[in-house]
Protein backbone atom coordinates (compact mmCIF):
# COMPACT_ATOMS: atom_id res chain seq x y z
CA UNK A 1 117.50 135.65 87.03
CA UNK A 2 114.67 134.36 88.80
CA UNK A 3 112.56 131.76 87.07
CA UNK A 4 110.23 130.72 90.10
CA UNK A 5 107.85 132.38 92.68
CA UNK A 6 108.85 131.29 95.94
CA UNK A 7 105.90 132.66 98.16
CA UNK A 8 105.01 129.61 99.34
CA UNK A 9 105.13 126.19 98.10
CA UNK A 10 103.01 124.70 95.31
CA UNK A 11 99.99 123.33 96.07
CA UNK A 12 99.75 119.58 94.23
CA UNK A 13 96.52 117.52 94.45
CA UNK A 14 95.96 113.97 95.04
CA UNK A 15 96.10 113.25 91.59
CA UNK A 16 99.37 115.01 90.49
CA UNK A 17 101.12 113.12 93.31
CA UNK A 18 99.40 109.68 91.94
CA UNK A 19 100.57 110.82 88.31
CA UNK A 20 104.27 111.63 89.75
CA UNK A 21 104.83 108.03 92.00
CA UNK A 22 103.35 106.66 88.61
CA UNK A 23 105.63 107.74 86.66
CA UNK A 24 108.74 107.27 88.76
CA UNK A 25 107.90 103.86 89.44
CA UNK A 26 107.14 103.63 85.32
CA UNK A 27 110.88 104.49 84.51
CA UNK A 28 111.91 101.99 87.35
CA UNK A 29 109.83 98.78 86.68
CA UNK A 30 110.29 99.41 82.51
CA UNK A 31 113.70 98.41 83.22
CA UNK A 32 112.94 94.71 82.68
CA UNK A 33 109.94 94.99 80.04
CA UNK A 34 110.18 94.66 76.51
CA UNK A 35 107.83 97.90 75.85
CA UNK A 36 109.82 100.47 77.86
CA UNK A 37 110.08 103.40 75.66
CA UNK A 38 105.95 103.15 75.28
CA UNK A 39 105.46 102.24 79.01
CA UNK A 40 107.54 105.65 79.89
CA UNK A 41 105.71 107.78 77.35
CA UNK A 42 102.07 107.00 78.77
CA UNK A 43 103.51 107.73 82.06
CA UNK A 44 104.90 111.05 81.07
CA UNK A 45 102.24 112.20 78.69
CA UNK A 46 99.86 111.66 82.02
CA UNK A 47 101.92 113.53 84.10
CA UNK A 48 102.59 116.49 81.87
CA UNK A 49 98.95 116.57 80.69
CA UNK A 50 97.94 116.68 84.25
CA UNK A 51 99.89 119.47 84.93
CA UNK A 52 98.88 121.52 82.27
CA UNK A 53 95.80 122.23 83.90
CA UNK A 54 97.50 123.94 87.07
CA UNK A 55 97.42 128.16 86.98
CA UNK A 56 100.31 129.51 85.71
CA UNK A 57 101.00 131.01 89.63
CA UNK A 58 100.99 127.23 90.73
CA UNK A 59 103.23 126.32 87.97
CA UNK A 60 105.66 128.80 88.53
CA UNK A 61 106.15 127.83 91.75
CA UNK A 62 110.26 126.28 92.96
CA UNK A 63 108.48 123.35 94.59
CA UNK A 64 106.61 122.02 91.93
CA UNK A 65 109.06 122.60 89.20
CA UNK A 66 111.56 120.41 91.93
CA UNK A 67 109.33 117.68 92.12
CA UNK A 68 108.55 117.69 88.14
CA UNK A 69 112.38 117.89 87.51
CA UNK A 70 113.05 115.00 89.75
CA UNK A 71 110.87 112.52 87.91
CA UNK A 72 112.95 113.92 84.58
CA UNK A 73 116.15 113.74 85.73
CA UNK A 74 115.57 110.09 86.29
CA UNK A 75 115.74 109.74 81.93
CA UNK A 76 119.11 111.75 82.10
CA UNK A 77 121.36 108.72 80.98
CA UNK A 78 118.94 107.15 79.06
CA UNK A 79 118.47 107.43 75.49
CA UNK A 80 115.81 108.09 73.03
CA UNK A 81 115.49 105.00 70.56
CA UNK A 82 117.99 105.73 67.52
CA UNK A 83 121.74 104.58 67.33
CA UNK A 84 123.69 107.27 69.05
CA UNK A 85 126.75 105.17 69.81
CA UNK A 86 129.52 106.74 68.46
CA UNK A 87 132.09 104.68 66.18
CA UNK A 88 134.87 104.55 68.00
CA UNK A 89 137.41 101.56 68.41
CA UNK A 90 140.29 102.60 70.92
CA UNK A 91 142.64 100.38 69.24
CA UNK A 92 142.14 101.21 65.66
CA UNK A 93 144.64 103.88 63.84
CA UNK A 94 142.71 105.61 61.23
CA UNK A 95 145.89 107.41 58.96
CA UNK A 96 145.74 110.97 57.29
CA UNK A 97 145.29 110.52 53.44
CA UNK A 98 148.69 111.36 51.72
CA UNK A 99 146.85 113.66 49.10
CA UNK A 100 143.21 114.58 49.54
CA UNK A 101 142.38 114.49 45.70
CA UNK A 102 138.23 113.01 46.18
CA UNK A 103 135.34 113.19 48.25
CA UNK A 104 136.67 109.49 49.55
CA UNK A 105 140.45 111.51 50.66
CA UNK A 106 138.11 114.08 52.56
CA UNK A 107 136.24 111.46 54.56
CA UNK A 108 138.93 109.72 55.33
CA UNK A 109 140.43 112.58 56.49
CA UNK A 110 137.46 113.33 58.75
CA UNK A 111 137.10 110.03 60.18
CA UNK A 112 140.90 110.49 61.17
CA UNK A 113 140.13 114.21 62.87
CA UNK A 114 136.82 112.92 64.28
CA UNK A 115 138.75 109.65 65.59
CA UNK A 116 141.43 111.83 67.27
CA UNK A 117 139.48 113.79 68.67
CA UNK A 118 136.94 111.35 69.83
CA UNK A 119 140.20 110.05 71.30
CA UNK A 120 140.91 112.65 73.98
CA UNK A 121 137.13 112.56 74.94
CA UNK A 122 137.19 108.81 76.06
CA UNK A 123 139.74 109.59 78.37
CA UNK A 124 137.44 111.02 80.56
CA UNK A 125 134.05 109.35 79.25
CA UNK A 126 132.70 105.95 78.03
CA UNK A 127 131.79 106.34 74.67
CA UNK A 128 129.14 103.64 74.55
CA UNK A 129 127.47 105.35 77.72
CA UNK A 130 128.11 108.85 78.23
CA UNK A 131 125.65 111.88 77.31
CA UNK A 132 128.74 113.56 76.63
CA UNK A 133 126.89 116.59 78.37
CA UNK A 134 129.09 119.66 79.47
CA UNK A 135 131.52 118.44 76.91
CA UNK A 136 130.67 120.22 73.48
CA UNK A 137 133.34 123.28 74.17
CA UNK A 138 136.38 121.27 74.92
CA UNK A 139 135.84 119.19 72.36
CA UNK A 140 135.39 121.84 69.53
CA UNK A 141 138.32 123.42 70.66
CA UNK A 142 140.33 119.82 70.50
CA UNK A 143 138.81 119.31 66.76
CA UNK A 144 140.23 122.51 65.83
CA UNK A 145 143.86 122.28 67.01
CA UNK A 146 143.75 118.78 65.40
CA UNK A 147 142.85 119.96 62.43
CA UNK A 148 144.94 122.71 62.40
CA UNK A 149 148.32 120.21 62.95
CA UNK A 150 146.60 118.81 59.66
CA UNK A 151 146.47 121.95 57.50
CA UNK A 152 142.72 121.60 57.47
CA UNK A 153 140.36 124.54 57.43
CA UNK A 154 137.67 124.88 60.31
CA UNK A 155 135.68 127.20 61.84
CA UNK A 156 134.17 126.82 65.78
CA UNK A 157 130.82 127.99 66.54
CA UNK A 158 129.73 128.89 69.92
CA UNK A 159 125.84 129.75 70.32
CA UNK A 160 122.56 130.30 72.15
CA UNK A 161 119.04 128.91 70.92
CA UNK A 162 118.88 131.57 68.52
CA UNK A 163 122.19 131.10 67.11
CA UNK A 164 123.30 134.46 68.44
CA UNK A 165 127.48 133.76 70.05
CA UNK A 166 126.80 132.31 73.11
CA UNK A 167 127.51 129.29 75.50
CA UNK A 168 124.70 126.46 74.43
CA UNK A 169 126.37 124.49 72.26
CA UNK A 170 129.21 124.61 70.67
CA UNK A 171 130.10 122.96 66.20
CA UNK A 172 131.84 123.24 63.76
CA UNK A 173 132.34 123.34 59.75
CA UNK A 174 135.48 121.84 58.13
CA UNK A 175 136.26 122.81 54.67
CA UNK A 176 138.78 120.51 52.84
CA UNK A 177 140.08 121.44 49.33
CA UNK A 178 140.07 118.81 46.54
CA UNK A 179 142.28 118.82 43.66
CA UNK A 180 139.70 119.56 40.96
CA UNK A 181 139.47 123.32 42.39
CA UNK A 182 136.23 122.32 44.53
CA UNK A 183 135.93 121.78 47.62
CA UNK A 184 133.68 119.54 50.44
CA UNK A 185 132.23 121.42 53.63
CA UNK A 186 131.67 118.79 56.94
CA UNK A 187 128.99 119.63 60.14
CA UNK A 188 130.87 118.36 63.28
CA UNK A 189 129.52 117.90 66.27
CA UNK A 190 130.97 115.03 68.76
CA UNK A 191 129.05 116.09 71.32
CA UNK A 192 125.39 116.05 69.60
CA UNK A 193 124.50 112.64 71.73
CA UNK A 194 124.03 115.17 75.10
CA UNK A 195 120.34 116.28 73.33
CA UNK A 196 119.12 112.64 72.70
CA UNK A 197 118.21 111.54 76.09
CA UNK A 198 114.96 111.09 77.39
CA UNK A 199 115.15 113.89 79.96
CA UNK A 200 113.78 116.64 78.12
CA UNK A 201 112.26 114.93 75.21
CA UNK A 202 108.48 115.05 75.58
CA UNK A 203 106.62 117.76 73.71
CA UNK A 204 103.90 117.94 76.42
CA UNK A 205 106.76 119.23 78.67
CA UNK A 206 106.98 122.63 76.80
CA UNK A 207 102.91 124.02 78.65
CA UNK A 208 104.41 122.58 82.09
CA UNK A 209 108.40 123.28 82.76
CA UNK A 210 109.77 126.22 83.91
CA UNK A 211 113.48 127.83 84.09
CA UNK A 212 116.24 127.62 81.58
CA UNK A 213 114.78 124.93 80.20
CA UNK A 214 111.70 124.68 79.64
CA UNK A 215 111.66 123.66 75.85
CA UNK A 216 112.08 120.58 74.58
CA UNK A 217 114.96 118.73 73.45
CA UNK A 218 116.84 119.13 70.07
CA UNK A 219 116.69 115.34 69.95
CA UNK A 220 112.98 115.20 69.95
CA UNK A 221 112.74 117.93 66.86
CA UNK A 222 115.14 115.38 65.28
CA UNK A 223 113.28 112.07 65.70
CA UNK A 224 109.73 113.77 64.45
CA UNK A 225 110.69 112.94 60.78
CA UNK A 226 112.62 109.52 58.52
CA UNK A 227 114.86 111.66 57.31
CA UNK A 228 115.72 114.20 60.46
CA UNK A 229 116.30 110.74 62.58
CA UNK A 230 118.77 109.61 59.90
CA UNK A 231 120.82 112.78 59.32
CA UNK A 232 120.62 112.75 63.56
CA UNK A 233 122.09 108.89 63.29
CA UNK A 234 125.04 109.75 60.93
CA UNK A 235 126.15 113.09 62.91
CA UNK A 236 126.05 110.77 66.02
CA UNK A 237 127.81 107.90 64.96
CA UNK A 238 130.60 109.10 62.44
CA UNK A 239 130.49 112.78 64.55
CA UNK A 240 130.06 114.71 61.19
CA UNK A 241 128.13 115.06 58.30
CA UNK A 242 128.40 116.48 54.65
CA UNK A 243 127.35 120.47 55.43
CA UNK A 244 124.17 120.29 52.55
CA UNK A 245 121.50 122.84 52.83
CA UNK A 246 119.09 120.56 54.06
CA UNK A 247 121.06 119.22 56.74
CA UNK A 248 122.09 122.66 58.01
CA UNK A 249 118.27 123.66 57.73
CA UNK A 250 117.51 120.40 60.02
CA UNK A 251 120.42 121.36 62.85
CA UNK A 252 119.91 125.17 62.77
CA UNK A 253 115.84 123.95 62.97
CA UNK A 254 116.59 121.91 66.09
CA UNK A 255 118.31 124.51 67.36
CA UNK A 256 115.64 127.17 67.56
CA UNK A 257 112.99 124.89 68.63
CA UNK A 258 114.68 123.87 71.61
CA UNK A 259 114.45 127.25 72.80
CA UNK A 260 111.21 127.96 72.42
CA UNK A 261 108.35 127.60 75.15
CA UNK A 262 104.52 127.45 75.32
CA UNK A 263 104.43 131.48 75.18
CA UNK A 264 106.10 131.81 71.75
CA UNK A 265 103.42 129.32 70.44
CA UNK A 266 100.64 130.80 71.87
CA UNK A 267 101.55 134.65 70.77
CA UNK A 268 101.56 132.87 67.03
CA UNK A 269 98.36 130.80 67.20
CA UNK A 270 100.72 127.58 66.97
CA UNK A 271 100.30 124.45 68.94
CA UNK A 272 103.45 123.33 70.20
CA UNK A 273 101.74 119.31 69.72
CA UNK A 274 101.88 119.65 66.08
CA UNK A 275 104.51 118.53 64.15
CA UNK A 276 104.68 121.02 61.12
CA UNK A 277 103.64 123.92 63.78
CA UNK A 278 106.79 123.83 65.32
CA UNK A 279 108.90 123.92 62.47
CA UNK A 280 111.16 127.09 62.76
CA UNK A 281 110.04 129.72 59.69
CA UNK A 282 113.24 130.83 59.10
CA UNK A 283 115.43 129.95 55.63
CA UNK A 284 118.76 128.45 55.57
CA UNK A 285 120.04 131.88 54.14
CA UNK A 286 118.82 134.39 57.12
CA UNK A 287 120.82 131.52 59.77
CA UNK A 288 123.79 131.59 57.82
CA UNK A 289 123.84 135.31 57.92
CA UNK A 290 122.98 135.65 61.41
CA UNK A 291 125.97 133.30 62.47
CA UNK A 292 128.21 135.38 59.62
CA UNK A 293 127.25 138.29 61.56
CA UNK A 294 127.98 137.08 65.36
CA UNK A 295 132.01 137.49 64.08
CA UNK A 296 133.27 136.69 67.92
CA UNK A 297 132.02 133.38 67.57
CA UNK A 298 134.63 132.35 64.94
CA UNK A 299 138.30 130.90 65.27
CA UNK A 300 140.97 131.19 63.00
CA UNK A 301 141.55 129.06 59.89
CA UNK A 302 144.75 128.20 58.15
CA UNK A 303 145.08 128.34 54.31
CA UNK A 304 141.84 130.24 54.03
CA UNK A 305 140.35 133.53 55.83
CA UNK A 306 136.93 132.98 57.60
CA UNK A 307 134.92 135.24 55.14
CA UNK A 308 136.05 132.71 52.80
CA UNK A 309 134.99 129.65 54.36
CA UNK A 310 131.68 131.83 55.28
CA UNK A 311 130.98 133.10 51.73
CA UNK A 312 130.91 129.58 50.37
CA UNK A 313 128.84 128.20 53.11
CA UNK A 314 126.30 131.35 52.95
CA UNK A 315 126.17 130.31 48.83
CA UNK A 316 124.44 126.91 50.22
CA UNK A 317 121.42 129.08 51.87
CA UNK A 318 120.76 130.65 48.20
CA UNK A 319 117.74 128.51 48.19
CA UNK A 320 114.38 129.02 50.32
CA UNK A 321 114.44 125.73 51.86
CA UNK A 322 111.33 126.97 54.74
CA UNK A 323 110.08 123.48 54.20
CA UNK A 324 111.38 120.87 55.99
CA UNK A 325 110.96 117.31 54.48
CA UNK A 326 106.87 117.85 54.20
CA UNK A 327 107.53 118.79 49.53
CA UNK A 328 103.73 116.99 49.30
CA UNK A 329 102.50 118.83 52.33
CA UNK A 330 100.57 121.79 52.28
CA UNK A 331 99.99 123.92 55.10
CA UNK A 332 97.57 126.94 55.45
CA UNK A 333 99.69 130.65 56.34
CA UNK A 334 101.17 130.86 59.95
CA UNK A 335 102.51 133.76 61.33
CA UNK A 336 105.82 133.55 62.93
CA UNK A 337 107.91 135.99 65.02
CA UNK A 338 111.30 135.49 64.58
């Protein structure tokens, strides 16, 4: 597919090429100031804003996307400001509960699959460094053979932005039994630290980047709100979280909005600047049933049959939950294609 028009090469004033050596040599001298992340973000915001005010024939040109992509790919191994480390001591050796009877058995249980499997990644990868980019498939498919040498349920997920099967990113959802007939459903994702980089962060991007990826990052949806930053936090330390209907609400959100550019807002009168705009419409009952129905996507389970696992997850999205951490906002009707 062809993203660019390649007639001839952009044309880029004084001024953008001022903006661009300003914000290259932004993310270079910020390296030994104290106000970095803010240093960076004046930089960027200039650049994009700048930008935004080409024609969309200049924008789409190969040569100006290059030079734009250049300055960005300079933030690839940096991080946005939350803790992203994940919790991992090499020398530790986390052991499988003998019975899993309470919620305490089932995290223990997880921190021993998430350990083992955060294992075989640091083989290959510094923990305390790497993006972990490129990585998400491998390890999903590592989680689930551990878990299956454990007797533990799982099912991998491989999507696209719109959570159709696909090759974007790759999770999963563990479902451990407990001895009082219930039973405790886990998120994982070891790899979520590859969408919290400063790369593709900056809102003001989505009006100016084209290609693949000309979104914005599921790590910037996550840092707009308290309480999106700290269910971000806890999936990137410990590598899972409890599977709640908010928190699925927050990662399928993410999701979606990193796949959405400047056209989608503009075709629904939404301004892609605006926090509450850009929250995705959609209730935590129609993604549940659009993953149940993309069936290739799943693996195989061990004590219980996928519809199973999928019935009782689909019984969390029974609830409307459209809003998104904003219960004393109000917001005026928006139309949304989805």
């Amino acid at each position: 597919m062809n993203f660019f028009d390649d007639e001839e090469p952009a044309k880029i004033d004084d001024k953008g090429k001022k903006l661009i050596e300003n914000a290259i040599e932004a993310i270079s001298l910020a390296k030994s100031t104290t106000d970095r992340n803010n240093i960076i973000e004046v930089a960027m915001d200039a650049m994009y804003n700048h930008f935004a005010t080409y024609s969309e024939k200049e924008l789409n040109k190969f040569s100006l996307q290059l030079e734009l992509f250049k300055v960005e790919s300079l933030l690839n191994d940096e991080f946005l400001p939350l803790d992203s480390e994940p919790i991992y001591n090499e020398s530790s050796n986390p052991e499988f509960p003998k019975k899993i009877e309470s919620e305490p058995d089932a995290e223990q249980a997880m921190d021993y699959l998430v350990h083992h499997t955060r294992k075989k990644l640091a083989k290959f990868n510094d923990l305390k460094t790497s993006t972990l980019s490129k990585h998400c498939i491998g390890t999903s498919y590592d989680f689930e053979k551990i878990c299956q040498e454990n007797n533990i349920n799982t099912i991998h997920f491989g999507v696209n932005q719109n959570l159709s099967n696909g090759m974007f990113h790759h999770f999963s959802i563990a479902r451990i039994s407990l001895n009082d007939g219930t039973y405790k459903q886990y998120l994982v994702d070891c790899t979520y630290r590859q969408f919290f980089t400063k790369a593709q962060s900056n809102p003001r991007r989505i009006g100016v980047m084209r290609g693949p990826a000309k979104g914005c990052s599921i790590g910037s949806y996550m840092m707009m709100t308290p309480k999106r930053k700290e269910i971000a936090e806890t999936i990137l330390q410990k590598g899972y979280i409890e599977a709640t209907p908010e928190v699925l609400k927050e990662y399928f959100d993410a999701i979606i909005y990193s796949g959405r550019d400047k056209s989608f807002y503009d075709k629904n009168g939404l301004d892609y600047l605006n926090q509450y705009d850009v929250i995705p419409k959609f209730t935590l009952k129609e993604y549940l049933e659009k993953l149940t129905r993309n069936r290739a996507a799943y693996s195989k389970t061990i004590n219980e049959t996928v519809d199973e696992i999928l019935s009782s997850t689909l019984s969390l999205g029974k609830e409307d939950l459209r809003r998104v951490n904003i219960s004393n906002e109000s917001r005026g009707n928006s139309h949304e294609s989805k």
